[in-house]
C-alpha atoms as a PDB file:
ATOM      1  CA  UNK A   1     -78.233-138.586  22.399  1.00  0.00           C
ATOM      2  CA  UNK A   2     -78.274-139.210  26.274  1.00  0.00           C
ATOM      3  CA  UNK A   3     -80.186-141.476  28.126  1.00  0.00           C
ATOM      4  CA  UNK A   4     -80.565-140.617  32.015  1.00  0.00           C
ATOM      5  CA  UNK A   5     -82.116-142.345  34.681  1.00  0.00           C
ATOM      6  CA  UNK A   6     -84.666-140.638  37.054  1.00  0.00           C
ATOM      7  CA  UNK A   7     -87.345-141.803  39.436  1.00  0.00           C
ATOM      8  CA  UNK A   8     -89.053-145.054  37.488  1.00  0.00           C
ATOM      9  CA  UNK A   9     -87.699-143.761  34.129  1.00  0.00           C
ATOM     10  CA  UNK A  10     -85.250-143.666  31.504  1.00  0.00           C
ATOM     11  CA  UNK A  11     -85.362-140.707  29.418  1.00  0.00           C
ATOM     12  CA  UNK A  12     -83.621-139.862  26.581  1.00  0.00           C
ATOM     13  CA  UNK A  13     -82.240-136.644  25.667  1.00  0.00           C
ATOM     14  CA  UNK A  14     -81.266-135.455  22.080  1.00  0.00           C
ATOM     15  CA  UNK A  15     -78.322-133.171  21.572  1.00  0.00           C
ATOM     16  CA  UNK A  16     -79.828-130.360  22.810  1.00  0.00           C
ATOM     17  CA  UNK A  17     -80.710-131.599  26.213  1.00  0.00           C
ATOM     18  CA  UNK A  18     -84.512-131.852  24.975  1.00  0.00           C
ATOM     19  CA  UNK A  19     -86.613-135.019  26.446  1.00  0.00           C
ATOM     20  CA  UNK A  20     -87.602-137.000  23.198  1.00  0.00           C
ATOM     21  CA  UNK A  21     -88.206-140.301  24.435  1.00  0.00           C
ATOM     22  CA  UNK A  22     -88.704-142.167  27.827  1.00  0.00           C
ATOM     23  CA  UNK A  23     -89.143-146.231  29.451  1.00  0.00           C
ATOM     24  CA  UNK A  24     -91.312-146.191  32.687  1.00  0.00           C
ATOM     25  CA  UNK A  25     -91.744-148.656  35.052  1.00  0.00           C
ATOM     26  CA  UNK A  26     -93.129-149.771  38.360  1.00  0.00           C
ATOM     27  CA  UNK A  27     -91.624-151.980  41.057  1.00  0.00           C
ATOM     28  CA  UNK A  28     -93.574-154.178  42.194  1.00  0.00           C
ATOM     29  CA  UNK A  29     -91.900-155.669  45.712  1.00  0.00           C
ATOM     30  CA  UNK A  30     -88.033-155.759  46.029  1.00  0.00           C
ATOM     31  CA  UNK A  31     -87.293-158.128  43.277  1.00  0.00           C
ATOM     32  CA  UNK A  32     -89.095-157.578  40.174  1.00  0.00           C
ATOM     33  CA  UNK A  33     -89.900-154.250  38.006  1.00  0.00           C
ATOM     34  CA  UNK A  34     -92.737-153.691  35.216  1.00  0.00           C
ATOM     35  CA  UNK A  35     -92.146-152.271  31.851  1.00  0.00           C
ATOM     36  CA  UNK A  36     -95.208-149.950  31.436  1.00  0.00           C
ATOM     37  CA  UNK A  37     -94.363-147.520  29.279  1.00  0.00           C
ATOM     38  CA  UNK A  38     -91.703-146.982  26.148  1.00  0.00           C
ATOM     39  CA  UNK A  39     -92.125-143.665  23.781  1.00  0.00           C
ATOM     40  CA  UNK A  40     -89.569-142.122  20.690  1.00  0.00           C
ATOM     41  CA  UNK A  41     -90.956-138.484  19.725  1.00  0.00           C
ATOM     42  CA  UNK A  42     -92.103-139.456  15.930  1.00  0.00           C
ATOM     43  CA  UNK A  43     -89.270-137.415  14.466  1.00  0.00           C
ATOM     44  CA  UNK A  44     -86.859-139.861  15.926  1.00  0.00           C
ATOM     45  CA  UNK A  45     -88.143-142.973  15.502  1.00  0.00           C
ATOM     46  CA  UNK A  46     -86.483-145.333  13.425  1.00  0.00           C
ATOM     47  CA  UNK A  47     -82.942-145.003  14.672  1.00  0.00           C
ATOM     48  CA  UNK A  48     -83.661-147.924  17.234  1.00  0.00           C
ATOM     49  CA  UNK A  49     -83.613-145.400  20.942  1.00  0.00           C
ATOM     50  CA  UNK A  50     -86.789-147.360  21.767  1.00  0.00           C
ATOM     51  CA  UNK A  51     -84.411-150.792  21.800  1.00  0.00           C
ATOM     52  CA  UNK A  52     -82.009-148.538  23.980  1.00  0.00           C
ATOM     53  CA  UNK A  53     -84.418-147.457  26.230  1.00  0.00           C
ATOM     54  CA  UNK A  54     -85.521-151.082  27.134  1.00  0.00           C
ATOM     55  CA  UNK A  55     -81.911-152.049  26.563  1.00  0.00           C
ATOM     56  CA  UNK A  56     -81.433-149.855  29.737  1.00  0.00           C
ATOM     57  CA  UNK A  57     -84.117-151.744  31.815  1.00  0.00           C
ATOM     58  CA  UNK A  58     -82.735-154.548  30.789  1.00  0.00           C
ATOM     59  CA  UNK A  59     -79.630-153.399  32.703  1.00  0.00           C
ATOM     60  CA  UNK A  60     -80.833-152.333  35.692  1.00  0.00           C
ATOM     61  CA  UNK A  61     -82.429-155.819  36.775  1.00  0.00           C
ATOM     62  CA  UNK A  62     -79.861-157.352  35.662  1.00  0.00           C
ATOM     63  CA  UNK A  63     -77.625-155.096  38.434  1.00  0.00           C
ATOM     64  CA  UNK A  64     -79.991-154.870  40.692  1.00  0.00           C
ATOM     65  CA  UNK A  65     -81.383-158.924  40.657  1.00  0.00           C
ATOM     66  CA  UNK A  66     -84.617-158.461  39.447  1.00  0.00           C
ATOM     67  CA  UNK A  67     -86.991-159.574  36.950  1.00  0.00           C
ATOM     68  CA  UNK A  68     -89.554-157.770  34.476  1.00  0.00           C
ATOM     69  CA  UNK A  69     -92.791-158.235  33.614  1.00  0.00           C
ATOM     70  CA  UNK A  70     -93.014-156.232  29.736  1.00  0.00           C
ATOM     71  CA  UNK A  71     -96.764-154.940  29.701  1.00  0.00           C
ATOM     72  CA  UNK A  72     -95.681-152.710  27.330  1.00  0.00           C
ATOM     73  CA  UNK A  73     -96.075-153.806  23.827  1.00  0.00           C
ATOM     74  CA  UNK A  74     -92.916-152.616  22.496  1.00  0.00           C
ATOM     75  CA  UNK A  75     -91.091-154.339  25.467  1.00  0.00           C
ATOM     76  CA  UNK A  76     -92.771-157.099  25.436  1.00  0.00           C
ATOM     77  CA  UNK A  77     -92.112-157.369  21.542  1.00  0.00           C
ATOM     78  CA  UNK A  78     -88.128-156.772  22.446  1.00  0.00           C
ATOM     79  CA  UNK A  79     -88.455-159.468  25.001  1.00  0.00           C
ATOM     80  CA  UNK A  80     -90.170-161.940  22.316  1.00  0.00           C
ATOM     81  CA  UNK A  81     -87.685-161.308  19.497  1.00  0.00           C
ATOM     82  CA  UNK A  82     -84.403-161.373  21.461  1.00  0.00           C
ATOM     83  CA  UNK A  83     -83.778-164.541  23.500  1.00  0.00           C
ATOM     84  CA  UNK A  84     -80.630-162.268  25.133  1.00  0.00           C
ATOM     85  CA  UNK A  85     -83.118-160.891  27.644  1.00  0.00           C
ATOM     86  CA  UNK A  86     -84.730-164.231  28.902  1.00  0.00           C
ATOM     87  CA  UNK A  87     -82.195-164.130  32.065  1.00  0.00           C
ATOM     88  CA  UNK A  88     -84.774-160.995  33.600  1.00  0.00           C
ATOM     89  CA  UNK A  89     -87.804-162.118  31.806  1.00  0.00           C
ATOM     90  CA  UNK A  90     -90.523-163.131  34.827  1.00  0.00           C
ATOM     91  CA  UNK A  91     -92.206-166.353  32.860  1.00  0.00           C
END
């Protein structure tokens, strides 16, 4: 498994370079991104690549000094249940 970034998305790649799962977002100005969008292909849910996917976002503010608004519901589930991720969270 492989998780790439490309333009307002993390996607993740099984081992056979097939796209089974992506985050998308949306900046909104120069200092704060929205969660929009987090998917797992039904065959591979359960193995926790949705956490790893927002895991990623997670990241990425964090390097690039932003915040995140999680309008998705699986994000903003993740950003309920883990108190890790309050540092990005826009309250």
């Amino acid at each position: 498994m492989e998780i790439k970034e490309e333009q307002d998305r993390f996607v993740l790649f099984n081992d056979e370079d097939q796209e089974i799962g992506e985050m998308t977002w949306s900046n909104a100005g120069d200092h704060m991104m929205i969660i929009d969008h987090t998917f797992v292909d039904p065959e591979y849910r359960g193995q926790k690549l949705a956490e790893k996917l927002v895991e990623k976002g997670v990241e990425k503010a964090r390097r690039e000094e932003k915040k995140i608004i999680p309008l998705c519901p699986f994000a903003k589930k993740e950003f309920d249940t883990k108190p890790e991720y309050e540092d990005v969270l826009r309250k």
